[in-house]
C-alpha atoms as a PDB file:
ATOM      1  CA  UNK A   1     -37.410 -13.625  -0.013  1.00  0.00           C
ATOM      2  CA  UNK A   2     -36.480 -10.183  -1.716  1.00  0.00           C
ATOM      3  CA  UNK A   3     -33.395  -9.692   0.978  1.00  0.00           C
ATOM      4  CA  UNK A   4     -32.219 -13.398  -0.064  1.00  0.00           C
ATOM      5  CA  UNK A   5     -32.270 -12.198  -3.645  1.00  0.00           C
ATOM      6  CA  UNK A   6     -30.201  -9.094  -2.827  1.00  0.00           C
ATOM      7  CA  UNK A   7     -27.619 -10.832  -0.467  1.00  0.00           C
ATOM      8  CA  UNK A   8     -26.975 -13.093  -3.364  1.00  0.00           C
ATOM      9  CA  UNK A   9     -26.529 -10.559  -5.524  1.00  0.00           C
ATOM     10  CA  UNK A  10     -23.947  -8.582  -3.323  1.00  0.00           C
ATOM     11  CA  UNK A  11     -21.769 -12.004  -3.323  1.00  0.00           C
ATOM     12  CA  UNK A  12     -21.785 -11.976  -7.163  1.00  0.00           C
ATOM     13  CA  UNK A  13     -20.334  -8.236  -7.228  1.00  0.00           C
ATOM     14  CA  UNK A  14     -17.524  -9.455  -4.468  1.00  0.00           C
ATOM     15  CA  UNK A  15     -16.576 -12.563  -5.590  1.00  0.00           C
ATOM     16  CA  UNK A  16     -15.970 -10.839  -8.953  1.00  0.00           C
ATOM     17  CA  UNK A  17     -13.506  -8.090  -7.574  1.00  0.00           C
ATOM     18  CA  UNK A  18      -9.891  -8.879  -7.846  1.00  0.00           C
ATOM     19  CA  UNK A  19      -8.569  -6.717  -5.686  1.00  0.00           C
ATOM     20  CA  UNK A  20      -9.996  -3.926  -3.054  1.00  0.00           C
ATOM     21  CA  UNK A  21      -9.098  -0.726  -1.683  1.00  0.00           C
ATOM     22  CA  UNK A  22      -7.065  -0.922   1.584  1.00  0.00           C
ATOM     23  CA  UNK A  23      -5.643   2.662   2.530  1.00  0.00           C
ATOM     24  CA  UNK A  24      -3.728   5.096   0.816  1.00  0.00           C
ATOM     25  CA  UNK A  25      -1.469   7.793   1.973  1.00  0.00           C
ATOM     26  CA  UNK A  26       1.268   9.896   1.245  1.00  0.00           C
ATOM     27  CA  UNK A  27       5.079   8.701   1.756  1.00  0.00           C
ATOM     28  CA  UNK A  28       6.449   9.351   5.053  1.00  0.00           C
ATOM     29  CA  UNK A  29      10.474  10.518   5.492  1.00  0.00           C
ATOM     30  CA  UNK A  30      10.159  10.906   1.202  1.00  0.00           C
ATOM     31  CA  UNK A  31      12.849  13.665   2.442  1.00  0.00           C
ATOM     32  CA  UNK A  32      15.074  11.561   4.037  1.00  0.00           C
ATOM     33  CA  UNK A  33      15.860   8.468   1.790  1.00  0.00           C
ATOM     34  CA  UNK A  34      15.874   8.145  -2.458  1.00  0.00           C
ATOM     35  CA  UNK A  35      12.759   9.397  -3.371  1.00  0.00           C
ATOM     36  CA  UNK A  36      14.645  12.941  -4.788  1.00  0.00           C
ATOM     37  CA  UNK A  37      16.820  10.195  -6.977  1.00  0.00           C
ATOM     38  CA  UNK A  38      13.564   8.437  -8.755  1.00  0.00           C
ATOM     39  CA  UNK A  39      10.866  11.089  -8.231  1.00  0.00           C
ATOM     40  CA  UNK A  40      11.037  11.832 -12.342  1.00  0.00           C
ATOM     41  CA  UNK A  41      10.488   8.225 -12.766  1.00  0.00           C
ATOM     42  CA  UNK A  42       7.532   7.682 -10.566  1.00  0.00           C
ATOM     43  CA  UNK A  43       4.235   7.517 -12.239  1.00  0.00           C
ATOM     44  CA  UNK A  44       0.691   6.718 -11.549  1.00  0.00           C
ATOM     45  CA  UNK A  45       0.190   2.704 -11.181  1.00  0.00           C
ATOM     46  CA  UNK A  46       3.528   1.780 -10.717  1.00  0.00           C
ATOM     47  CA  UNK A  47       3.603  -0.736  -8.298  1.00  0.00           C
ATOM     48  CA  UNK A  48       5.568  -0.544  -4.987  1.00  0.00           C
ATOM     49  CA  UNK A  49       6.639  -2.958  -2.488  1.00  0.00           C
ATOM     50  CA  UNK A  50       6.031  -2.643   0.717  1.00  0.00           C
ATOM     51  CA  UNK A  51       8.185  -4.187   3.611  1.00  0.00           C
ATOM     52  CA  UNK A  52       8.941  -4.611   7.248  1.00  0.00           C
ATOM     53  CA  UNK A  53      11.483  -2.260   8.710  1.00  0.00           C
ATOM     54  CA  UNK A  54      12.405  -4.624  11.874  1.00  0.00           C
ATOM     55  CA  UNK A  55      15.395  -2.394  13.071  1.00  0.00           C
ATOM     56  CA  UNK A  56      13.755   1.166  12.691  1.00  0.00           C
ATOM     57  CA  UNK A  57      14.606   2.554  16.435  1.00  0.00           C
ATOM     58  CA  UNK A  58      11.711   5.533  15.993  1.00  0.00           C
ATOM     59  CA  UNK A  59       8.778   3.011  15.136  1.00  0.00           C
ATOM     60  CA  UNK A  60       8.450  -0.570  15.961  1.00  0.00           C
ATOM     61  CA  UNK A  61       5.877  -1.436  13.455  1.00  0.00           C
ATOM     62  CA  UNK A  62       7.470   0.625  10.758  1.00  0.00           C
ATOM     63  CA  UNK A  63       7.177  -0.379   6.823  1.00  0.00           C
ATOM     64  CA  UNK A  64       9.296   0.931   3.880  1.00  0.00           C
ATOM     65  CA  UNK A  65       7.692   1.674   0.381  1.00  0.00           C
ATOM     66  CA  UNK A  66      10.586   0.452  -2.163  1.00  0.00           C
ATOM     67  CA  UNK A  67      10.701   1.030  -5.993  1.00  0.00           C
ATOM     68  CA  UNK A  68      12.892  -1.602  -6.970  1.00  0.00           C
ATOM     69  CA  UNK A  69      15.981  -1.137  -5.184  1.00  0.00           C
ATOM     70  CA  UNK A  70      15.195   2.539  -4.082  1.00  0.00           C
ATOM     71  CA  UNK A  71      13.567   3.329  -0.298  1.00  0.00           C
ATOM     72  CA  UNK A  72      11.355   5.946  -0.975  1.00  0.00           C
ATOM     73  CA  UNK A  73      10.176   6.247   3.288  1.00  0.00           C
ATOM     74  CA  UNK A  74       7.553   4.598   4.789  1.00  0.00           C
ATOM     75  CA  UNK A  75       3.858   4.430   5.680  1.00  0.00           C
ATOM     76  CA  UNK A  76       2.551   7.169   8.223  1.00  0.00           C
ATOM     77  CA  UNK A  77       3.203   5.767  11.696  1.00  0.00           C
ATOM     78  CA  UNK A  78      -0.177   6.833  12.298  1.00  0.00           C
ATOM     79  CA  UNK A  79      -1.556   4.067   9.861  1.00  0.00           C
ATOM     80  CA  UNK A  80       0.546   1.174   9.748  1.00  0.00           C
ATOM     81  CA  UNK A  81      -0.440  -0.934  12.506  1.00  0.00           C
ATOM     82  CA  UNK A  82      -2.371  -3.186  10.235  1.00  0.00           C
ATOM     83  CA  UNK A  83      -0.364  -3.486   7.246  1.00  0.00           C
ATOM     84  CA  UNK A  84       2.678  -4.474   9.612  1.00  0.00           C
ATOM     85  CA  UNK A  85       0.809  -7.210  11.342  1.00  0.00           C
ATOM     86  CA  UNK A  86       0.188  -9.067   8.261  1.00  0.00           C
ATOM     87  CA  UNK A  87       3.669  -8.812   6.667  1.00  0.00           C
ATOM     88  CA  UNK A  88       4.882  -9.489  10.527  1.00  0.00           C
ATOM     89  CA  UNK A  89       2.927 -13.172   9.828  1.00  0.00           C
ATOM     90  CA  UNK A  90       3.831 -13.610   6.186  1.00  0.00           C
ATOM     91  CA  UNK A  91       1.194 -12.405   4.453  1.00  0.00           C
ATOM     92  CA  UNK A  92       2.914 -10.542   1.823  1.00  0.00           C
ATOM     93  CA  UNK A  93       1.583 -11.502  -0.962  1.00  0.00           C
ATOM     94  CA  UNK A  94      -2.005  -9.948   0.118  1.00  0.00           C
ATOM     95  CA  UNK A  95      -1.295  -6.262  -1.092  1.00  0.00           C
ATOM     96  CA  UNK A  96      -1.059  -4.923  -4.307  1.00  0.00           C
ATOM     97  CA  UNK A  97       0.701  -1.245  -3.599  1.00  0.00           C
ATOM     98  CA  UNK A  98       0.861   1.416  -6.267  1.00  0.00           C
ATOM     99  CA  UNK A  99       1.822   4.888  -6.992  1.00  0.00           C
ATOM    100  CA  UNK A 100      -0.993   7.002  -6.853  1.00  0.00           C
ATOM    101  CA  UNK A 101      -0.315  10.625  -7.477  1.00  0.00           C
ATOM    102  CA  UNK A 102       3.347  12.329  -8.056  1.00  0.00           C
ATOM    103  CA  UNK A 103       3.086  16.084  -7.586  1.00  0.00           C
ATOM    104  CA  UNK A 104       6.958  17.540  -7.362  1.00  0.00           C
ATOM    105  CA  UNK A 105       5.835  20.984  -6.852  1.00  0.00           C
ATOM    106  CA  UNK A 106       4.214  20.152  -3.574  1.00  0.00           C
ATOM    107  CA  UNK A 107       6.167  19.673   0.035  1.00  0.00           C
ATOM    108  CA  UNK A 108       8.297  16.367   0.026  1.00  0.00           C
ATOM    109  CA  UNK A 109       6.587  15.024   2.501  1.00  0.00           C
ATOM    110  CA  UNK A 110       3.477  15.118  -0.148  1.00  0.00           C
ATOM    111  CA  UNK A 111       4.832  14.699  -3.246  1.00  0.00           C
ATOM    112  CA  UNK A 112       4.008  10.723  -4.196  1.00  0.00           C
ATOM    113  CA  UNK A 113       0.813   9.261  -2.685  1.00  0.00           C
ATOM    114  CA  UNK A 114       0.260   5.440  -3.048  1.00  0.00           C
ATOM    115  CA  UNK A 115      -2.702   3.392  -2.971  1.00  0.00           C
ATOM    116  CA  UNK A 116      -2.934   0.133  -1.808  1.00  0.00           C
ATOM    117  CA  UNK A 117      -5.329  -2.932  -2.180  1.00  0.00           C
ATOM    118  CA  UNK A 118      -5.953  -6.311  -0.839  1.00  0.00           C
ATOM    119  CA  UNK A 119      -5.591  -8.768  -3.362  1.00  0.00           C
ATOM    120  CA  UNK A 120      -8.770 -11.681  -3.630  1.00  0.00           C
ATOM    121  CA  UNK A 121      -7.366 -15.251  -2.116  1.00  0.00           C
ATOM    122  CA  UNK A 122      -7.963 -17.352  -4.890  1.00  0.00           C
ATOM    123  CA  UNK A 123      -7.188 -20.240  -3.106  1.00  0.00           C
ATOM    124  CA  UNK A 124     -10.014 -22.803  -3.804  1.00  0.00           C
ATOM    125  CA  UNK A 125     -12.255 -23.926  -0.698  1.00  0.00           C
END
């Protein structure tokens, strides 16, 4: 009876969450693309978008982080497996991606971190 009453209890604390962590990382190639042109703009909890990079010749599941019409780089190659496979089959609208950290004194490659989360369906059942 008591492990009825506590399973119940975890479904009340998930159903309430709106959204929950996913990954986070730091932006690959930041170097290489706009990131230098917007980095005094970034700020913790902007929101990013992330998208599929079909023609990148180094990585075939490669995804860009945009803010707004700037590519800052991508995911780590290392980590995006997952998050490609879901925007390969149109589920976009599942992750909620935000700046998490900005630090320009640190090495390009670690100056703007970014959390993402997978947004609750809220489709009724």
């Amino acid at each position: 009876m008591w492990h009825c009453t506590f399973v119940g209890v975890i479904n009340i604390r998930v159903m309430e969450e709106k959204h929950r962590h996913f990954m986070n990382f730091d932006i690959a190639g930041f170097t290489y693309w706009d990131g230098a042109m917007v980095l005094c703009e970034l700020k913790p909890g902007d929101k990013v978008h992330l998208e599929r990079d079909m023609d990148n010749r180094y990585d075939p599941e490669a995804v860009a982080v945009w803010y707004g019409e700037y590519k800052l780089g991508f995911i780590p190659r290392s980590i995006n497996s997952g998050i490609s496979t879901f925007l390969d089959m149109g589920y976009e609208d599942i992750f909620d991606a935000r700046i998490q950290r900005v630090a320009p004194e640190e090495h390009p490659e670690h100056q703007v971190g970014v959390i993402v989360y997978l947004n609750r369906n809220c489709q009724e059942k």
